[in-house]
C-alpha atoms as a PDB file:
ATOM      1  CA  UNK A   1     115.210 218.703  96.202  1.00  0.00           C
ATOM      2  CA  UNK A   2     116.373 215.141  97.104  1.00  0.00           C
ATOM      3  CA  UNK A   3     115.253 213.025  99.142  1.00  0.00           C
ATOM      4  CA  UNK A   4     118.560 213.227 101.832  1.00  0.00           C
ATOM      5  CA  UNK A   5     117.781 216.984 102.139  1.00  0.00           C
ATOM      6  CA  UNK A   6     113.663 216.464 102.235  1.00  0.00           C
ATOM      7  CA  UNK A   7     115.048 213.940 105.457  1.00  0.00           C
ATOM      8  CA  UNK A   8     116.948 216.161 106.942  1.00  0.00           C
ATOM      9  CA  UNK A   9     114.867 219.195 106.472  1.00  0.00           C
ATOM     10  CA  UNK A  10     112.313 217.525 108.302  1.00  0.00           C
ATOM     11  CA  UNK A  11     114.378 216.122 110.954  1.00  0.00           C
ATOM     12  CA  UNK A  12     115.244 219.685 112.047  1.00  0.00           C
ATOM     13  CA  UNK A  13     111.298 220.840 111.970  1.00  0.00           C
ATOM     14  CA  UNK A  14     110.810 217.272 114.022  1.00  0.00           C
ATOM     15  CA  UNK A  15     113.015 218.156 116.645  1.00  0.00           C
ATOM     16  CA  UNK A  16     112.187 221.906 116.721  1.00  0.00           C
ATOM     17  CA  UNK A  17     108.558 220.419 117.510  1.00  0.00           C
ATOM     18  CA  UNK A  18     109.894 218.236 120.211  1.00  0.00           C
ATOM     19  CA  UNK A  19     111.884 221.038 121.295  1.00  0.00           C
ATOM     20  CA  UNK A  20     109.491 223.669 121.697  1.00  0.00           C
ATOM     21  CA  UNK A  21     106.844 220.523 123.471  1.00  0.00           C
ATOM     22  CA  UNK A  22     109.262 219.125 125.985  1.00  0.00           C
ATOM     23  CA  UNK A  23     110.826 222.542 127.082  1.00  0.00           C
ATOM     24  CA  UNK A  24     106.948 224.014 127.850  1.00  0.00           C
ATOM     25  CA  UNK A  25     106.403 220.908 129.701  1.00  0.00           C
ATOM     26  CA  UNK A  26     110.028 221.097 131.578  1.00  0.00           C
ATOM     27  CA  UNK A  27     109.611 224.798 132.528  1.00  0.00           C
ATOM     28  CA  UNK A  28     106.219 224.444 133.467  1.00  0.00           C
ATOM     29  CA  UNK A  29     106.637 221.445 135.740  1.00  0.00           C
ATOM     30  CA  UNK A  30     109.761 223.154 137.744  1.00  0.00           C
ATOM     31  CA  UNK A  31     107.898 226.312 137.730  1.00  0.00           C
ATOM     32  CA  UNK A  32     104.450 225.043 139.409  1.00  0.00           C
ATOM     33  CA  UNK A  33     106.554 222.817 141.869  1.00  0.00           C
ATOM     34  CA  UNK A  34     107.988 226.284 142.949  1.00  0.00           C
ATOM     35  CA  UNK A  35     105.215 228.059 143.303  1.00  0.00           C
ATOM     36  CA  UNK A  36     103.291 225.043 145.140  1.00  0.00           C
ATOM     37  CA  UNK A  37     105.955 225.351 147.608  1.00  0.00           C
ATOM     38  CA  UNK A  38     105.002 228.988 148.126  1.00  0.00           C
ATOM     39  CA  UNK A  39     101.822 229.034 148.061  1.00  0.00           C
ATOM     40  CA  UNK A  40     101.337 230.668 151.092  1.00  0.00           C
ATOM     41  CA  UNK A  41     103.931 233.191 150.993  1.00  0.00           C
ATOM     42  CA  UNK A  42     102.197 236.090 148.529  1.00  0.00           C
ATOM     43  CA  UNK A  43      99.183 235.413 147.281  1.00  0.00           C
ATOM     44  CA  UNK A  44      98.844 238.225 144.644  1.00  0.00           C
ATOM     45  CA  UNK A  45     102.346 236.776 143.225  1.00  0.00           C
ATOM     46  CA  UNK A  46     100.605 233.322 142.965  1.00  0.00           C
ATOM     47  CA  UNK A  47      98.094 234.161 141.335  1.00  0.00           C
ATOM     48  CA  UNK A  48     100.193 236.338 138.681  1.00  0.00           C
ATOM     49  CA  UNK A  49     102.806 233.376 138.122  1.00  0.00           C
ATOM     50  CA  UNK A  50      99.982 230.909 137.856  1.00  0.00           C
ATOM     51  CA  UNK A  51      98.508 232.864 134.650  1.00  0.00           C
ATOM     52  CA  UNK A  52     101.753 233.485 133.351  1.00  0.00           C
ATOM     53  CA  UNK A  53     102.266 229.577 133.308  1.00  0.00           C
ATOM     54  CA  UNK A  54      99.337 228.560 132.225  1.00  0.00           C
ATOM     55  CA  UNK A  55      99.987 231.225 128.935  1.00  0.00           C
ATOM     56  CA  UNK A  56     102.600 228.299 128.418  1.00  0.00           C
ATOM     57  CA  UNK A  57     100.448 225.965 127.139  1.00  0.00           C
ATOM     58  CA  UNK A  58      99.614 227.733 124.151  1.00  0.00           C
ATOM     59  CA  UNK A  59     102.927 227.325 122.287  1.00  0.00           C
ATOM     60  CA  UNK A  60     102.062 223.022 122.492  1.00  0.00           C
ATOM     61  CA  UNK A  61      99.692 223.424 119.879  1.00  0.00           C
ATOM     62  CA  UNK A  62     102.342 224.931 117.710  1.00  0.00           C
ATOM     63  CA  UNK A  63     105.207 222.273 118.554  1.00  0.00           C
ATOM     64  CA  UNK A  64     102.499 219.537 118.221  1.00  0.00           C
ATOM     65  CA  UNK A  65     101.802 221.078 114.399  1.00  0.00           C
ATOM     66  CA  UNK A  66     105.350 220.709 113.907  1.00  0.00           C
ATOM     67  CA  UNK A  67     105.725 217.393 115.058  1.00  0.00           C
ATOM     68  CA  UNK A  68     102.773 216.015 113.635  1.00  0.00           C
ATOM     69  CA  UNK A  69     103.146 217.879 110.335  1.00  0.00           C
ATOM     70  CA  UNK A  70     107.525 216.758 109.579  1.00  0.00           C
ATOM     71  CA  UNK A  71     106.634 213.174 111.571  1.00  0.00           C
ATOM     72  CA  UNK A  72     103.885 212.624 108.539  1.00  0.00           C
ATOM     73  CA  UNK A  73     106.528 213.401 106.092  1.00  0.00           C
ATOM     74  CA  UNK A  74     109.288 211.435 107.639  1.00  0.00           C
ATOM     75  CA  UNK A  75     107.127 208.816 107.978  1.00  0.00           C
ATOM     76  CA  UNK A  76     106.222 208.758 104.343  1.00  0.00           C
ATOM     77  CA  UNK A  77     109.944 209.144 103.346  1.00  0.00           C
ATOM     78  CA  UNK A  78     111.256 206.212 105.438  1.00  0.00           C
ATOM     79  CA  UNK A  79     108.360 203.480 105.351  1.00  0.00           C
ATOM     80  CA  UNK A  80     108.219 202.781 109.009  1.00  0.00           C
ATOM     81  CA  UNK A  81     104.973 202.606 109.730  1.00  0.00           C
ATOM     82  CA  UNK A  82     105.261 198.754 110.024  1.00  0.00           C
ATOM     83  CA  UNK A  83     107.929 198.223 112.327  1.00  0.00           C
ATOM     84  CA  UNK A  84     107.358 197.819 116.308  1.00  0.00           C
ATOM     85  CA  UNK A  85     109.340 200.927 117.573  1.00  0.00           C
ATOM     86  CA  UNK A  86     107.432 203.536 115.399  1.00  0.00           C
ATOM     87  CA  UNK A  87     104.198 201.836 116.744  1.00  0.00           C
ATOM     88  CA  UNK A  88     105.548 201.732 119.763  1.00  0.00           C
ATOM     89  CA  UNK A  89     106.331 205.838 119.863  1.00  0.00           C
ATOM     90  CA  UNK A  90     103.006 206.177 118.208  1.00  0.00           C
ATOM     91  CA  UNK A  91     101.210 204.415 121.392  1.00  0.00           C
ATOM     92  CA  UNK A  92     103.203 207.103 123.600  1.00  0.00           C
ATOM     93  CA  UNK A  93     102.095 209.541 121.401  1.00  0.00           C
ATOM     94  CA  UNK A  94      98.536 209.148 121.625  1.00  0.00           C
ATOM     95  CA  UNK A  95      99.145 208.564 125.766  1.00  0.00           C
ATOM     96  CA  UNK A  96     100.855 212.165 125.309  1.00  0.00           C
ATOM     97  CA  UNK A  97      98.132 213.721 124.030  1.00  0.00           C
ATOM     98  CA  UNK A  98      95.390 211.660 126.154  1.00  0.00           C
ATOM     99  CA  UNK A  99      96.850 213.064 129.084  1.00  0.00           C
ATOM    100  CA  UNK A 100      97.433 216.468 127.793  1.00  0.00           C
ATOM    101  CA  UNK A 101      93.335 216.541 127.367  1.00  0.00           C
ATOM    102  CA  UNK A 102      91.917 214.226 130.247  1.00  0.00           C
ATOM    103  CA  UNK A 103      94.033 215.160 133.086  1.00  0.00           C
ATOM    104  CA  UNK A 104      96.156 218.180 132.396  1.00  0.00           C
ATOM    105  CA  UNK A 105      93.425 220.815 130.682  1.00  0.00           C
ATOM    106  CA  UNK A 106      90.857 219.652 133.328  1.00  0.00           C
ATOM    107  CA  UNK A 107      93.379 220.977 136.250  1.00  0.00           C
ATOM    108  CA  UNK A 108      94.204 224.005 134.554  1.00  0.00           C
ATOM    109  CA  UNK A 109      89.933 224.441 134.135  1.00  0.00           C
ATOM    110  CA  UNK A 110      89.973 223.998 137.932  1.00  0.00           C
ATOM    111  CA  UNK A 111      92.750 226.552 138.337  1.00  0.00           C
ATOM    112  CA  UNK A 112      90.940 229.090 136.299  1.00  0.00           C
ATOM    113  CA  UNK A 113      87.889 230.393 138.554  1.00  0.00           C
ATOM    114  CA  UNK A 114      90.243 230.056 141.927  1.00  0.00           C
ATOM    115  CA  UNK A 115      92.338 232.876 140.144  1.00  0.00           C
ATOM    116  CA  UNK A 116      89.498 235.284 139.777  1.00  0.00           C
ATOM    117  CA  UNK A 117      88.577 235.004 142.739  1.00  0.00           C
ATOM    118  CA  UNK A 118      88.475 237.967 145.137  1.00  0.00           C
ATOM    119  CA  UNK A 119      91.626 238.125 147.272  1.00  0.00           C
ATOM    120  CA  UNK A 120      91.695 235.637 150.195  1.00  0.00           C
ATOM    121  CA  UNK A 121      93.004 232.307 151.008  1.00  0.00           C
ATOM    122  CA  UNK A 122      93.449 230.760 147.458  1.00  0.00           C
ATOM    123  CA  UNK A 123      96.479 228.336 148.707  1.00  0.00           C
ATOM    124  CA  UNK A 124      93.865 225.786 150.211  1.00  0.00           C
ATOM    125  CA  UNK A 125      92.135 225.777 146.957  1.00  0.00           C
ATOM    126  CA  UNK A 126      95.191 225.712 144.709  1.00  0.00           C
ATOM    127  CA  UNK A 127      97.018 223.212 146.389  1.00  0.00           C
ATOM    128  CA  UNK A 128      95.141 220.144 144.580  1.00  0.00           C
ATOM    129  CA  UNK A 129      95.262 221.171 141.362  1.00  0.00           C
ATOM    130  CA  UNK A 130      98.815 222.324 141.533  1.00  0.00           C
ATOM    131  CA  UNK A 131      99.839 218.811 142.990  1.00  0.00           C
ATOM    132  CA  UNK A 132      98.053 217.692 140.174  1.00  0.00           C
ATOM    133  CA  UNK A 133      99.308 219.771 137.237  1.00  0.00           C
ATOM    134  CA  UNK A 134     103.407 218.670 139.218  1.00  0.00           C
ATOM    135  CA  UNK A 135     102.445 214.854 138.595  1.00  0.00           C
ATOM    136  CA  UNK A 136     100.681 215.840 134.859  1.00  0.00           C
ATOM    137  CA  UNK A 137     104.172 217.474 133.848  1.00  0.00           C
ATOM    138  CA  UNK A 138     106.137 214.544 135.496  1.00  0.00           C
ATOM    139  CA  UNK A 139     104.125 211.978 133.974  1.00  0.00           C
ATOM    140  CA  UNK A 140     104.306 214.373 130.370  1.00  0.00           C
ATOM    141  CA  UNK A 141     108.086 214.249 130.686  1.00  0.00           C
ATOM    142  CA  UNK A 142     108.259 210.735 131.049  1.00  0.00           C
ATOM    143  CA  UNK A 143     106.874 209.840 128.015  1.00  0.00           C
ATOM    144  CA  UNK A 144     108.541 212.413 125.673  1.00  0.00           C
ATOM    145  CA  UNK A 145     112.016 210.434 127.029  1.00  0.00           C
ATOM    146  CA  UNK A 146     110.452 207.266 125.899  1.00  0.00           C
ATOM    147  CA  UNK A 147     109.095 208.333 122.977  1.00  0.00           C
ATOM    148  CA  UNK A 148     112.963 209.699 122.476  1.00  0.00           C
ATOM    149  CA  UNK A 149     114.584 206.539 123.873  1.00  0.00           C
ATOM    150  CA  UNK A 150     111.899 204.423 121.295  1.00  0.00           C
ATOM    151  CA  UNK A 151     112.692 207.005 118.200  1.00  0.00           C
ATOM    152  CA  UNK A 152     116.922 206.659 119.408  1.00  0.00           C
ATOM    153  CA  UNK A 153     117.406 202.506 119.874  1.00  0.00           C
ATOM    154  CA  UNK A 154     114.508 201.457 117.506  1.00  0.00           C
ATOM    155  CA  UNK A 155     113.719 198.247 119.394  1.00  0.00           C
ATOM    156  CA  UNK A 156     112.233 195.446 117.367  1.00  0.00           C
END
């Protein structure tokens, strides 16, 4: 195989990675800004969207193996470990997955024991951590389109 194919090959698993990362994070932060506006509305709904969403986060791992796994390999097939954008991306990178751990995971460990809880008022509880898990997903979505605008102009 040469190396134009290896390049491209890995491009596509790249960008499936980013793909399947960005879209869990889109869907998920339109998804818990609706139901944070409803909160109130139908409780047992809530809670069933809520778990639903939070099932999300287990496809990251997988596009995080993909872009981890075809980044290494592009990386070793272009050399540009030295120049300022890739370090640049690789900064947002490690913020990516910083917040992913510190902030987001914590909110969705907050979430967890509200939801099985008994029936009752669960919007005053939920309405924190829901805030919080809209400004995780904004905040996650801002850096995947700088670590796209970094990977796209190549500044430096």
């Amino acid at each position: 195989m040469n190396t134009l194919r290896l390049f491209q090959g890995l491009l596509v698993i790249h960008l499936a990675g980013l793909t399947v990362m960005a879209g869990t994070n889109a869907v998920s932060f339109v998804a818990f800004r609706k139901l944070s506006n409803s909160l109130h509305e139908d409780p047992a709904a809530v809670k069933f969207y809520i778990k639903r969403l939070m099932g999300l986060s287990g496809l990251l791992p997988l596009g995080g193996i993909l872009l981890i796994s075809s980044g290494v390999g592009l990386l070793i097939i272009t050399h540009a470990y030295g120049q300022l954008w890739f370090q640049l991306k690789m900064g947002v990178v490690v913020a990516l997955v910083g917040n992913g751990f510190l902030f987001g995971a914590r909110q969705e460990l907050k979430i967890k024991p509200i939801l099985s809880m008994p029936d009752g008022p669960i919007h005053l509880q939920l309405r924190r951590p829901l805030a919080n898990l809209r400004i995780f997903y904004a905040i996650q979505l801002t850096l995947f389109g700088l670590a796209i605008l970094l990977a796209v102009t190549k500044p430096g």
